[in-house]
Protein backbone atom coordinates (compact mmCIF):
# COMPACT_ATOMS: atom_id res chain seq x y z
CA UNK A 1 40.31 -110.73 118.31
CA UNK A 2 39.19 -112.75 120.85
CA UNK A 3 38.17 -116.17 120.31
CA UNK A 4 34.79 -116.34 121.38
CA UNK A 5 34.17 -113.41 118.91
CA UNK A 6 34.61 -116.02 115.79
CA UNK A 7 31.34 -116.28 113.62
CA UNK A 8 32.51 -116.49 110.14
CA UNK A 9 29.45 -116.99 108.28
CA UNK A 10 28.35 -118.11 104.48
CA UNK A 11 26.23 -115.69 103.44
CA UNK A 12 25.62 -116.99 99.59
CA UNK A 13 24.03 -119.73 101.54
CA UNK A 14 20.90 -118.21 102.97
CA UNK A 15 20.64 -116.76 99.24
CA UNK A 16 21.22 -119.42 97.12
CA UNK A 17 19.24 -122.13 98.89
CA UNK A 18 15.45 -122.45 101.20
CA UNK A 19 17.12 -123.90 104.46
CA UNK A 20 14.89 -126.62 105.39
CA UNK A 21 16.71 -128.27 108.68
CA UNK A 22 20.00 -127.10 110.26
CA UNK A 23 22.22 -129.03 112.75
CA UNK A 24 25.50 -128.35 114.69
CA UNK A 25 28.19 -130.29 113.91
CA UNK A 26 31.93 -130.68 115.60
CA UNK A 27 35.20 -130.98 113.37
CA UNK A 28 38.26 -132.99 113.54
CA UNK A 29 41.04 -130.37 113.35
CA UNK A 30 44.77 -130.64 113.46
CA UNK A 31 46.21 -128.15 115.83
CA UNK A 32 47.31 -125.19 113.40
CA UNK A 33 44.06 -125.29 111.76
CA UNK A 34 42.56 -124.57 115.00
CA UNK A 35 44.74 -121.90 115.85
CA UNK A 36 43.97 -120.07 112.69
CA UNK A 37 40.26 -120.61 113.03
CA UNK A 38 40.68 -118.67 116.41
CA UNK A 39 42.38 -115.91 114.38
CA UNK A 40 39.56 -115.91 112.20
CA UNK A 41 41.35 -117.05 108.83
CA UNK A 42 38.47 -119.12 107.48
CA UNK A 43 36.18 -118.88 104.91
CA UNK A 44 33.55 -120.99 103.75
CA UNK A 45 32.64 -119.61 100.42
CA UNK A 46 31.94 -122.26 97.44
CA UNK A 47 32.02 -124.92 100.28
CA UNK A 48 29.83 -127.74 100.63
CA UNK A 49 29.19 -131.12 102.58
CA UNK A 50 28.59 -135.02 101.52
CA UNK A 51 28.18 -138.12 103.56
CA UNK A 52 30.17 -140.83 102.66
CA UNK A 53 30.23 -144.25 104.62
CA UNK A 54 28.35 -143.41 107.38
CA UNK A 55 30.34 -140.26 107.43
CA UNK A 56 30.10 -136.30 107.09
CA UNK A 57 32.74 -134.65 105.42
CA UNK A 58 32.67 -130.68 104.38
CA UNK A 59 34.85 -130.38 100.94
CA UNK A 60 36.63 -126.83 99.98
CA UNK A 61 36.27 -124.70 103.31
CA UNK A 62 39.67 -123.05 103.71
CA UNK A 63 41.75 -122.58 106.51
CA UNK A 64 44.32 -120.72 106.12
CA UNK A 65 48.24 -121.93 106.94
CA UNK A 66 49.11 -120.66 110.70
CA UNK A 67 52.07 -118.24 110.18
CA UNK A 68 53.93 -119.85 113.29
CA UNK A 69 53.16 -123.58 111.81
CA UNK A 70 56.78 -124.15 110.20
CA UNK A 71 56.59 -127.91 108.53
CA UNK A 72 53.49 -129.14 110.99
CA UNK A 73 51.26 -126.48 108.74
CA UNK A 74 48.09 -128.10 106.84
CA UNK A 75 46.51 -128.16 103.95
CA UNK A 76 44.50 -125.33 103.51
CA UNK A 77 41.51 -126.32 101.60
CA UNK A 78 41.76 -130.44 102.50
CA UNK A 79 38.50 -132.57 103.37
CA UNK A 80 37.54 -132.23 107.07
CA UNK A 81 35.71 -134.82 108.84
CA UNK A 82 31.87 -133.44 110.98
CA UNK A 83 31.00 -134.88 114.11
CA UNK A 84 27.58 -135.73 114.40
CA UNK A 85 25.75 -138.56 116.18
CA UNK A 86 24.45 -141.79 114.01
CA UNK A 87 21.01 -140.55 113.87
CA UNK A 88 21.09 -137.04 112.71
CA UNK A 89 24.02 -138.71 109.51
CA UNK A 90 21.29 -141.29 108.75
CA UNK A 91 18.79 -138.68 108.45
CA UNK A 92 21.13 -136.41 106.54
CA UNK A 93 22.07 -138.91 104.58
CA UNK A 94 18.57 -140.14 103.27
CA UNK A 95 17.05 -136.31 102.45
CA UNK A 96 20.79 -135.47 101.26
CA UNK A 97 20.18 -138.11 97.86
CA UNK A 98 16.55 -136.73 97.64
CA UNK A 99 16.88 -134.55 93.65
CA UNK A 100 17.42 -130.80 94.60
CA UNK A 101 18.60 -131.33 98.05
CA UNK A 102 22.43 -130.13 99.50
CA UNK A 103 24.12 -130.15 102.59
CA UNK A 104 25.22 -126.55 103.27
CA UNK A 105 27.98 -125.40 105.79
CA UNK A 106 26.05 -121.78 107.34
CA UNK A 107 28.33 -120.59 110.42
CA UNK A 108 31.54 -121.57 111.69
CA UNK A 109 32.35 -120.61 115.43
CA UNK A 110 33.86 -121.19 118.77
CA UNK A 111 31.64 -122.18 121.45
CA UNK A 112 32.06 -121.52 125.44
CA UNK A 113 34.41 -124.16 125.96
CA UNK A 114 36.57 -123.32 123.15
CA UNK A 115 35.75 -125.65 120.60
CA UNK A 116 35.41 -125.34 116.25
CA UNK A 117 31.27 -125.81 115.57
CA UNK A 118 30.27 -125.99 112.05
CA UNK A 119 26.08 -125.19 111.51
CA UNK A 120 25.25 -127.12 108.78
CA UNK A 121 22.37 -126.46 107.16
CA UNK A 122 19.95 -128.82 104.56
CA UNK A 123 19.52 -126.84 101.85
CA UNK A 124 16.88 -126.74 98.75
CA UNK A 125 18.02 -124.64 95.83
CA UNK A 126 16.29 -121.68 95.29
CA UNK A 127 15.19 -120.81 91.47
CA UNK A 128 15.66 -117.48 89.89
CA UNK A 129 12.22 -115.67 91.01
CA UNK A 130 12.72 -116.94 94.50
CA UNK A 131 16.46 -115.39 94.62
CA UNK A 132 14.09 -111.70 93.02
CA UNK A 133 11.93 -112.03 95.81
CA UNK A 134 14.56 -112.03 98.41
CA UNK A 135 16.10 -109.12 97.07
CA UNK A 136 13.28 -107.55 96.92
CA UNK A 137 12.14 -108.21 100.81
CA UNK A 138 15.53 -107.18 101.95
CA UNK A 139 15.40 -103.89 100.07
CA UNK A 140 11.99 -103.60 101.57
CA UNK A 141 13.30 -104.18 105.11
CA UNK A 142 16.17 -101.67 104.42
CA UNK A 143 13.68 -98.80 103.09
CA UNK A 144 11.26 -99.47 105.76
CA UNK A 145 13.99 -99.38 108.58
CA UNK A 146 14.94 -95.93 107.31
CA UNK A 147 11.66 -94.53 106.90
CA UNK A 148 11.76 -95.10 110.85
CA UNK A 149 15.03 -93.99 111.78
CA UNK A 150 13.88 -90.04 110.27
């Protein structure tokens, strides 16, 4: 698997909350953690981000060890730090305490030059008969695409 072919994306998200705003954030990695991500042994299920001193940090997305890591291995499910410039934290900061409002990681993936990029997403959650109604528009989509395909 090639490295630019990482996209490992949380698809509860899109689901479980209205995505209002979405931004692209770096991460401070150690070096095994990066070398799994390029393997594509991530997963961000049940994962979520808060900002904290002027600071973005994404809690329970898990890396997992590298095999070749020996004693320098990480954590796999420890805190990880978002890069993201003072304006766009301030702003995620202030809807972020708004009632009903989450920060969401959507897509993890390597970019051109190599590096981990986190889309995180600001997220409203979505009641019961909104979750119906998306099930029902995909299933829609799906019937619609087949009627085409005959």
């Amino acid at each position: 698997m090639d490295a630019k072919d990482i996209n490992i994306k949380n698809k509860k998200a899109r689901f479980d909350y209205e995505i209002i705003d979405t931004y692209t954030a770096g991460l401070v990695l150690t070096g095994t953690e990066i070398k799994s991500i390029r393997q594509g042994k991530a997963s961000l299920v049940d994962t979520y981000c808060y900002v904290t001193n002027g600071e973005v940090w994404v809690k329970n997305m898990h890396i997992s060890e590298y095999f070749y890591g020996s004693y320098n291995n990480h954590a796999a499910k420890r805190d990880r730090k978002l890069l993201l410039n003072r304006k766009e934290i301030r702003r995620l900061e202030k809807d972020g305490k708004e009632a009903g409002f989450t920060i969401v990681p959507l897509r993890l993936f390597i970019n051109e030059r190599g590096l981990a990029k986190l889309v995180i997403g600001l997220g409203r959650g979505k009641k019961e008969y909104d979750k119906r109604q998306s099930i029902k528009e995909r299933e829609d989509k799906r019937s619609m695409s087949r009627m085409f395909q005959k």
